[in-house]
C-alpha atoms as a PDB file:
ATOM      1  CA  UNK A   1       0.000   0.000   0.000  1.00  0.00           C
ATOM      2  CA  UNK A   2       2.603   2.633   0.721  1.00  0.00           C
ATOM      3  CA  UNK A   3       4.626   1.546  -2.198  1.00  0.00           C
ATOM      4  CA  UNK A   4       1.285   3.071  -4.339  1.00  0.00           C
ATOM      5  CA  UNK A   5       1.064   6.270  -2.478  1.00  0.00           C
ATOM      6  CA  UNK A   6       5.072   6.903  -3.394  1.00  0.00           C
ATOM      7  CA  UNK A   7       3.916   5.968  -6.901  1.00  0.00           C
ATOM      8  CA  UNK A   8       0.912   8.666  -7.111  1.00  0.00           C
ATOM      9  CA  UNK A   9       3.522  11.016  -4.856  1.00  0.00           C
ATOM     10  CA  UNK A  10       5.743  10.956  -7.111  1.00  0.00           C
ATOM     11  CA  UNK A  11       3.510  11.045 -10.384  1.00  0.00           C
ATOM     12  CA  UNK A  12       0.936  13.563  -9.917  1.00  0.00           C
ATOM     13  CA  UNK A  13       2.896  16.135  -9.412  1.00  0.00           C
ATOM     14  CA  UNK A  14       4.879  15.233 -12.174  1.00  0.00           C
ATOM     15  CA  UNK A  15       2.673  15.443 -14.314  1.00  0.00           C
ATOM     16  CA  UNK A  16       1.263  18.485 -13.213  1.00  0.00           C
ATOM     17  CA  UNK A  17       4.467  20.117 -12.977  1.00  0.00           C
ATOM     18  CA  UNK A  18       5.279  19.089 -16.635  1.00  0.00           C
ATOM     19  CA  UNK A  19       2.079  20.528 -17.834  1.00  0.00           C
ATOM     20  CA  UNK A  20       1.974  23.793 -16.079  1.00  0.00           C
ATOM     21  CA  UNK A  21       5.642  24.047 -17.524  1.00  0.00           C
ATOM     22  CA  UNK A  22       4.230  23.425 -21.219  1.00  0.00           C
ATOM     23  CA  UNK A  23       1.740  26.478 -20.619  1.00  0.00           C
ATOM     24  CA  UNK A  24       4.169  28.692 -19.672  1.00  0.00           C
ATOM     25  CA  UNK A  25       6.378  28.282 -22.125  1.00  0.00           C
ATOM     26  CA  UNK A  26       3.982  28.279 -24.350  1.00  0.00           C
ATOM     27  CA  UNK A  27       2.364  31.516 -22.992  1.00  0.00           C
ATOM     28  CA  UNK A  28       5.779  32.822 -23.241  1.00  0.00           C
ATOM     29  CA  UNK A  29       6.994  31.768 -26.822  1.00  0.00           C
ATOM     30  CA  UNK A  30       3.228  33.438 -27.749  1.00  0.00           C
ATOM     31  CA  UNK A  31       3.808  36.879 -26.123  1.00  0.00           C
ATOM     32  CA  UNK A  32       6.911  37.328 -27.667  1.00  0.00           C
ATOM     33  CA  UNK A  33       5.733  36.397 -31.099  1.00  0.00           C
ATOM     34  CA  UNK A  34       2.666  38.817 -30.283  1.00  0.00           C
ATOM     35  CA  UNK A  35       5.298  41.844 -28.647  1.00  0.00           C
ATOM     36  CA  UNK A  36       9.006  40.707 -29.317  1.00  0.00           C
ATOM     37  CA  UNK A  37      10.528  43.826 -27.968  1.00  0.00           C
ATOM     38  CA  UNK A  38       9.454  42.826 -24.221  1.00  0.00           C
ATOM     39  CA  UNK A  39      10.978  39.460 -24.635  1.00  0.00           C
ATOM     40  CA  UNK A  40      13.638  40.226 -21.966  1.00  0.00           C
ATOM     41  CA  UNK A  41      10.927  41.089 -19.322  1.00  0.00           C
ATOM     42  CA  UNK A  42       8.682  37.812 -20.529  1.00  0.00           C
ATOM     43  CA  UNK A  43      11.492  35.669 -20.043  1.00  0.00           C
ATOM     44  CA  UNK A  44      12.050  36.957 -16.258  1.00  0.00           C
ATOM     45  CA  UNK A  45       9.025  35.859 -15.850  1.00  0.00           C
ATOM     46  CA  UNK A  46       8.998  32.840 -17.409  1.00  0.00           C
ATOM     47  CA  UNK A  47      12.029  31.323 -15.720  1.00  0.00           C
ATOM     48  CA  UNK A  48      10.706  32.317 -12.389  1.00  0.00           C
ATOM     49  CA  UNK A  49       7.384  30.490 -13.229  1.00  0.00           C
ATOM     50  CA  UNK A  50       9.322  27.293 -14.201  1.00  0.00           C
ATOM     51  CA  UNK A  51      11.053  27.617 -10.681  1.00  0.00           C
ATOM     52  CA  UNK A  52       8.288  28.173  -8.599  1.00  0.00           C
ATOM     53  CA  UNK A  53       6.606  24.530 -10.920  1.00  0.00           C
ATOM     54  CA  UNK A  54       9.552  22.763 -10.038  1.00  0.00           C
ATOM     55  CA  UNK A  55       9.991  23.491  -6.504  1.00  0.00           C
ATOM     56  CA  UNK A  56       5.703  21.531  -6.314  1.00  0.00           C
ATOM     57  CA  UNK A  57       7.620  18.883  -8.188  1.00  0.00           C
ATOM     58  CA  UNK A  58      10.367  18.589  -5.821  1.00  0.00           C
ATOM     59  CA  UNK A  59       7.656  18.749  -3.170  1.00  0.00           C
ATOM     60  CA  UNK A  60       5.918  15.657  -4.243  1.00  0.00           C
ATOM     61  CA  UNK A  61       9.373  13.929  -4.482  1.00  0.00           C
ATOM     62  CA  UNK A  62      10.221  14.863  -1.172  1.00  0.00           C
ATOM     63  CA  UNK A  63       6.703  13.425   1.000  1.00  0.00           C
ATOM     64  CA  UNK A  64       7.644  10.341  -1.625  1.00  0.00           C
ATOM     65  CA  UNK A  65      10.926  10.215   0.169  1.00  0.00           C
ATOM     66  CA  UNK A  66       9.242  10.370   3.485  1.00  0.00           C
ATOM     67  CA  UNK A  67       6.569   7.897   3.113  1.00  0.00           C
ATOM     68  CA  UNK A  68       9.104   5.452   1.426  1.00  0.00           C
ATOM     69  CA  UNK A  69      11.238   5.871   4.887  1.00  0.00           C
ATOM     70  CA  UNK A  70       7.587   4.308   6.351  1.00  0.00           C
ATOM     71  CA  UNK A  71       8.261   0.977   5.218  1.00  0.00           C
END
């Protein structure tokens, strides 16, 4: 049993992780094709969004680490 909540631990926020990341960069890559001469401030933005996605990633890996230590 605790072996499947390290599973879905580790793989929801995986997955949600890798599909918030997809939208920003897509949101991104769209407001500089839409207003390329802010691409400098979009791209502050963006790589602060993709930090703030991983860090719930590395959250999920992290209570997957500590119910694994349950066993």
């Amino acid at each position: 049993m605790t072996a499947l909540a390290v599973a879905i631990a580790i793989a929801l926020p995986a997955l949600g992780a890798a599909l918030a990341q997809g939208q920003i960069v897509s949101a991104t890559i769209d407001a500089a094709w839409r207003q390329p001469e802010a691409l400098g401030d979009a791209r502050g933005v963006m790589i602060l969004g993709l930090a703030f996605t991983e860090a719930l990633a590395i959250y999920g890996l992290l209570i997957a680490f500590l119910l694994y230590g349950k066993v």
